[in-house]
Protein backbone atom coordinates (compact mmCIF):
# COMPACT_ATOMS: atom_id res chain seq x y z
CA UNK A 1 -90.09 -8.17 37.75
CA UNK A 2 -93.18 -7.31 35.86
CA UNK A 3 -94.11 -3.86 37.93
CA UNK A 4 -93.36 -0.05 37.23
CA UNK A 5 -94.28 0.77 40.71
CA UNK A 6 -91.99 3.43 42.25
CA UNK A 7 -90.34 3.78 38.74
CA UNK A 8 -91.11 7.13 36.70
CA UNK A 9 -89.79 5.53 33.10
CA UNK A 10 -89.05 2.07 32.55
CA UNK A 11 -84.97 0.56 32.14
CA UNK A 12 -82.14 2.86 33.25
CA UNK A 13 -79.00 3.38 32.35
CA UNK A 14 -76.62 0.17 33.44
CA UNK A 15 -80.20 -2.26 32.56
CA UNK A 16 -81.31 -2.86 29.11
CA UNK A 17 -84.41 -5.19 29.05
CA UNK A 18 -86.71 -6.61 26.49
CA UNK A 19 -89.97 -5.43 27.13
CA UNK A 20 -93.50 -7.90 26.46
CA UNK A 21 -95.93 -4.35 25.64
CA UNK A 22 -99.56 -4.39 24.73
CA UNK A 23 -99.55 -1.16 21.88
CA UNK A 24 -102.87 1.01 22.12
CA UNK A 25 -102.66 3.23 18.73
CA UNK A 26 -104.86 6.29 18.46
CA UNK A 27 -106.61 4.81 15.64
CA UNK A 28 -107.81 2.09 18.97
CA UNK A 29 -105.69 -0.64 17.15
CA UNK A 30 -103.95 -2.92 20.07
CA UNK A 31 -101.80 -5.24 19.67
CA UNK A 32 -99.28 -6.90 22.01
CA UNK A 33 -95.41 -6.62 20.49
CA UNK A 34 -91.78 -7.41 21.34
CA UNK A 35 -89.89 -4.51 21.88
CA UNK A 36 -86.17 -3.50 23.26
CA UNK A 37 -85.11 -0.36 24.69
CA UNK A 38 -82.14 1.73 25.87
CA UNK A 39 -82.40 4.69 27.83
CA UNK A 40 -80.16 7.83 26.84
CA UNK A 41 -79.87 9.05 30.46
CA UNK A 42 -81.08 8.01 33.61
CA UNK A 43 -85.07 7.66 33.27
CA UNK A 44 -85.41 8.57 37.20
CA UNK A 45 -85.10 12.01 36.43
CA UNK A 46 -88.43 13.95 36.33
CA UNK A 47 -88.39 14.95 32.81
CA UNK A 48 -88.19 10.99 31.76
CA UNK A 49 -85.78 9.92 28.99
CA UNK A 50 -86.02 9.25 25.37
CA UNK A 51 -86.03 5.63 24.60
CA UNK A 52 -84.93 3.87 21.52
CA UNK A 53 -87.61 1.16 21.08
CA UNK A 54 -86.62 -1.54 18.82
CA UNK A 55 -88.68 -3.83 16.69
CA UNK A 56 -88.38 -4.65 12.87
CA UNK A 57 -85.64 -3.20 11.33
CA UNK A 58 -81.84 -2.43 11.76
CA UNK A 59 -80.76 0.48 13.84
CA UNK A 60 -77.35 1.59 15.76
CA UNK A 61 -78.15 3.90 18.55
CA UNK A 62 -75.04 5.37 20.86
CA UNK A 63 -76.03 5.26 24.64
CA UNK A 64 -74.82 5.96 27.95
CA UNK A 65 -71.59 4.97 26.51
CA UNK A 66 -72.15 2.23 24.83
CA UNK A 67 -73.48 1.31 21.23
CA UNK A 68 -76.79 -0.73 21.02
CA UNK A 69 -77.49 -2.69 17.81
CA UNK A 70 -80.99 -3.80 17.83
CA UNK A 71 -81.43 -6.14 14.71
CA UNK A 72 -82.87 -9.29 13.27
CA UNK A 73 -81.98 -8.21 9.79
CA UNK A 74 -85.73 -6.59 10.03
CA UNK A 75 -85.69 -4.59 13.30
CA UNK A 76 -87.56 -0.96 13.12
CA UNK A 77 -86.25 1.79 16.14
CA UNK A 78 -87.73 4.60 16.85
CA UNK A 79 -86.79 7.07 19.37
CA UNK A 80 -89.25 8.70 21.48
CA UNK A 81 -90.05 10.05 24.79
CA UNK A 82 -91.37 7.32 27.66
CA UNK A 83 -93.06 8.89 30.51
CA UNK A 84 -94.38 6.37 33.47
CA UNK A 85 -98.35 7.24 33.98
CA UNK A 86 -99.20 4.44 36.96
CA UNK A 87 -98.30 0.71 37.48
CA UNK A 88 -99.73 -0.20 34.10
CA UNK A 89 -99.25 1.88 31.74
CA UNK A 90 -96.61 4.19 29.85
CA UNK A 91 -97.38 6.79 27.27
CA UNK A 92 -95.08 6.81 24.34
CA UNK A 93 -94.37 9.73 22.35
CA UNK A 94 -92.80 10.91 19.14
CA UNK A 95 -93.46 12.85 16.50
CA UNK A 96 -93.93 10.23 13.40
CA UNK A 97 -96.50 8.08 15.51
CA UNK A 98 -97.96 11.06 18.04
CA UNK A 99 -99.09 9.67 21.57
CA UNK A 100 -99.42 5.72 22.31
CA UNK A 101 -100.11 4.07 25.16
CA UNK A 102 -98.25 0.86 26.15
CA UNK A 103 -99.18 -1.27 28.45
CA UNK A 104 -96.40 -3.43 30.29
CA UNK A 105 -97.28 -7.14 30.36
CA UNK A 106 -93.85 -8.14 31.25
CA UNK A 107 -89.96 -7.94 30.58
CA UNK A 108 -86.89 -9.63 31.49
CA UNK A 109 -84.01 -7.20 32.89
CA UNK A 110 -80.75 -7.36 32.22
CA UNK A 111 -80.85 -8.44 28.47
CA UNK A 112 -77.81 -8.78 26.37
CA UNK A 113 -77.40 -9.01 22.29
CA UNK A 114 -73.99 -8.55 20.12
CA UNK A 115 -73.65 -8.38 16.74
CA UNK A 116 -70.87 -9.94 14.48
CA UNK A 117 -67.93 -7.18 13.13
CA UNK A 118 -66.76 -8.25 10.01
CA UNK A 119 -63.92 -6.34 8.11
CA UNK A 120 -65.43 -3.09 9.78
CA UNK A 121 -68.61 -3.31 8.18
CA UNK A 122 -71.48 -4.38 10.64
CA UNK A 123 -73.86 -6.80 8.89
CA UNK A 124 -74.05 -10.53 7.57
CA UNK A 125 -75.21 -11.96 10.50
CA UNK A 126 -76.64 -10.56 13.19
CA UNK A 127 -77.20 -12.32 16.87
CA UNK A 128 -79.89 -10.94 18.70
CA UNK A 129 -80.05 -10.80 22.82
CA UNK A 130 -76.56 -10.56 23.03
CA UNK A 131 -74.66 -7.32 24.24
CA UNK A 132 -71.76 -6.45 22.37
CA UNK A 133 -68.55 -4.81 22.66
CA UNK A 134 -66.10 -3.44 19.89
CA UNK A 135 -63.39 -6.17 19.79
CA UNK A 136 -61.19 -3.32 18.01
CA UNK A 137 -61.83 -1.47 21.40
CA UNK A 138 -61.63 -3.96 24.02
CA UNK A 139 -58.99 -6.59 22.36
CA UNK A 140 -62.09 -9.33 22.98
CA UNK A 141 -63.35 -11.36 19.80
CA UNK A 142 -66.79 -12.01 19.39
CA UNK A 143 -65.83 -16.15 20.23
CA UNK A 144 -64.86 -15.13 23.57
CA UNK A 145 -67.53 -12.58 23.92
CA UNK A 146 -70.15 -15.28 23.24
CA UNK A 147 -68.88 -18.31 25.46
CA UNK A 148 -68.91 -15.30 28.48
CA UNK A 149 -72.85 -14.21 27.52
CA UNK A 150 -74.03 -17.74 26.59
CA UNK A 151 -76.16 -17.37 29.57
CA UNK A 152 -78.43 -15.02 27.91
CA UNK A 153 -79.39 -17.81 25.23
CA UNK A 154 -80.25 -20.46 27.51
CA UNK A 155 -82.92 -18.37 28.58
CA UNK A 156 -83.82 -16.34 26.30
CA UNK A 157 -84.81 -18.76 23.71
CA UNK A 158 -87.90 -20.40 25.95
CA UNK A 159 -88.80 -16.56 26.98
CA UNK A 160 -89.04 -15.31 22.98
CA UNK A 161 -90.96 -18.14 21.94
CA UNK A 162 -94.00 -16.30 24.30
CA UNK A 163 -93.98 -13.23 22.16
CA UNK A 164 -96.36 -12.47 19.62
CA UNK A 165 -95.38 -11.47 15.86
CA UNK A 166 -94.81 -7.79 16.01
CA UNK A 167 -97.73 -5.05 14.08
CA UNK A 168 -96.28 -3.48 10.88
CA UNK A 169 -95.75 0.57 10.93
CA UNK A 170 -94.94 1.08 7.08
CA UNK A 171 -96.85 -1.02 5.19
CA UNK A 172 -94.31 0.29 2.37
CA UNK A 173 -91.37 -0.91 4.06
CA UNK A 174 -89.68 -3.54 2.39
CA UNK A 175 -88.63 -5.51 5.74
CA UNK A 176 -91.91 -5.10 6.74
CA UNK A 177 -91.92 -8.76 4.48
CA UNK A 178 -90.30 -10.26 7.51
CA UNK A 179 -92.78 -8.83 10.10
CA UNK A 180 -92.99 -11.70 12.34
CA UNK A 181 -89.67 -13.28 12.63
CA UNK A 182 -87.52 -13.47 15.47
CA UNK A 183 -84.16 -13.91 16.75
CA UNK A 184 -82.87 -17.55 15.34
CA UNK A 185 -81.45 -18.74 19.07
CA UNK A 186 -80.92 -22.03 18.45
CA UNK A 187 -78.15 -20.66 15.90
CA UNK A 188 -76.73 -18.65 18.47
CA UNK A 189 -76.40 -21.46 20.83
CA UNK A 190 -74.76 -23.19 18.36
CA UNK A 191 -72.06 -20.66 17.97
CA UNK A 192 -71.54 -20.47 20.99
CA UNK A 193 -70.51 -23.43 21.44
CA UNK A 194 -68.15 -23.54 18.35
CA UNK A 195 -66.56 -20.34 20.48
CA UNK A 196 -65.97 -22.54 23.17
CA UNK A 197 -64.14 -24.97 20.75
């Protein structure tokens, strides 16, 4: 779908989605950008819901029970209220960037994205797109959990190619060097398939 009619915030609780946003700063910079979000309650409600919208930089963020990890090894988050204005637009607030207005272009629903656990510690490689669950929790390793979400791949990969490089926000930030980059998904297919092995 690529309409917020009848919606008063965008996502909701059981549907992550990866968002295609045109970003109106105050400044009148706009740019279009990737971003990711995950509601922490349902967004239906009239006060809205804060959001935790990812791009460039690594962030963990604990949601309607589960935990999101929104990384390319340069993913920023930032959490912020998202209130629906009309069909087009959302206005996006929080306190580091004040008000901006985003303007939906599209998104694809029902997105998924793991990460890799290894020895506890969550980094060395990251797959993006993929939704993840704690194998220490649910007795599932990450081989089986990506031969049951290979789906999201498949399609994903054409979809991602469509999105523009993201804007920097801290020109001081040293993974703002990999501004730009996105999820490697040919390298995800391919370990897929070595979890179907």
């Amino acid at each position: 779908t690529d309409t917020l009619e009848g919606k008063k915030s965008i996502g909701s609780q059981d549907e992550n989605a990866i968002y295609k946003l045109q970003i109106s700063t105050q400044d009148g910079h706009v740019e279009p950008c990737l971003f990711m979000s995950a509601p922490n309650k349902d967004p239906s409600e009239e006060e809205g819901a804060d959001y935790l919208w990812g791009y460039k930089g690594h962030m963990t963020h604990e949601a309607c029970g589960h935990t999101y990890y929104i990384t390319n090894g340069s993913w920023y988050g930032m959490i912020g209220k998202v209130r629906f204005e009309n069909n087009e637009n959302i206005t996006y607030e929080n306190n580091e960037h004040g008000n901006t207005t985003i303007k939906l272009l599209y998104y694809i629903d029902r997105i998924c994205y793991v990460s890799l656990r290894f020895g506890g510690n969550y980094n060395g490689t990251y797959l993006d797109l993929w939704k993840y669950t704690n194998p220490d929790e649910t007795g599932i390793d990450w081989r089986t959990q990506l031969k049951k979400y290979k789906c999201c791949s498949d399609a994903f990969q054409v979809e991602l190619a469509k999105f523009p490089k993201c804007p920097r926000t801290e020109v001081n930030d040293v993974e703002n060097s990999l501004c730009g980059t996105y999820p490697n998904l040919t390298y995800v297919s391919e370990l897929a398939e070595l979890g179907q092995q």
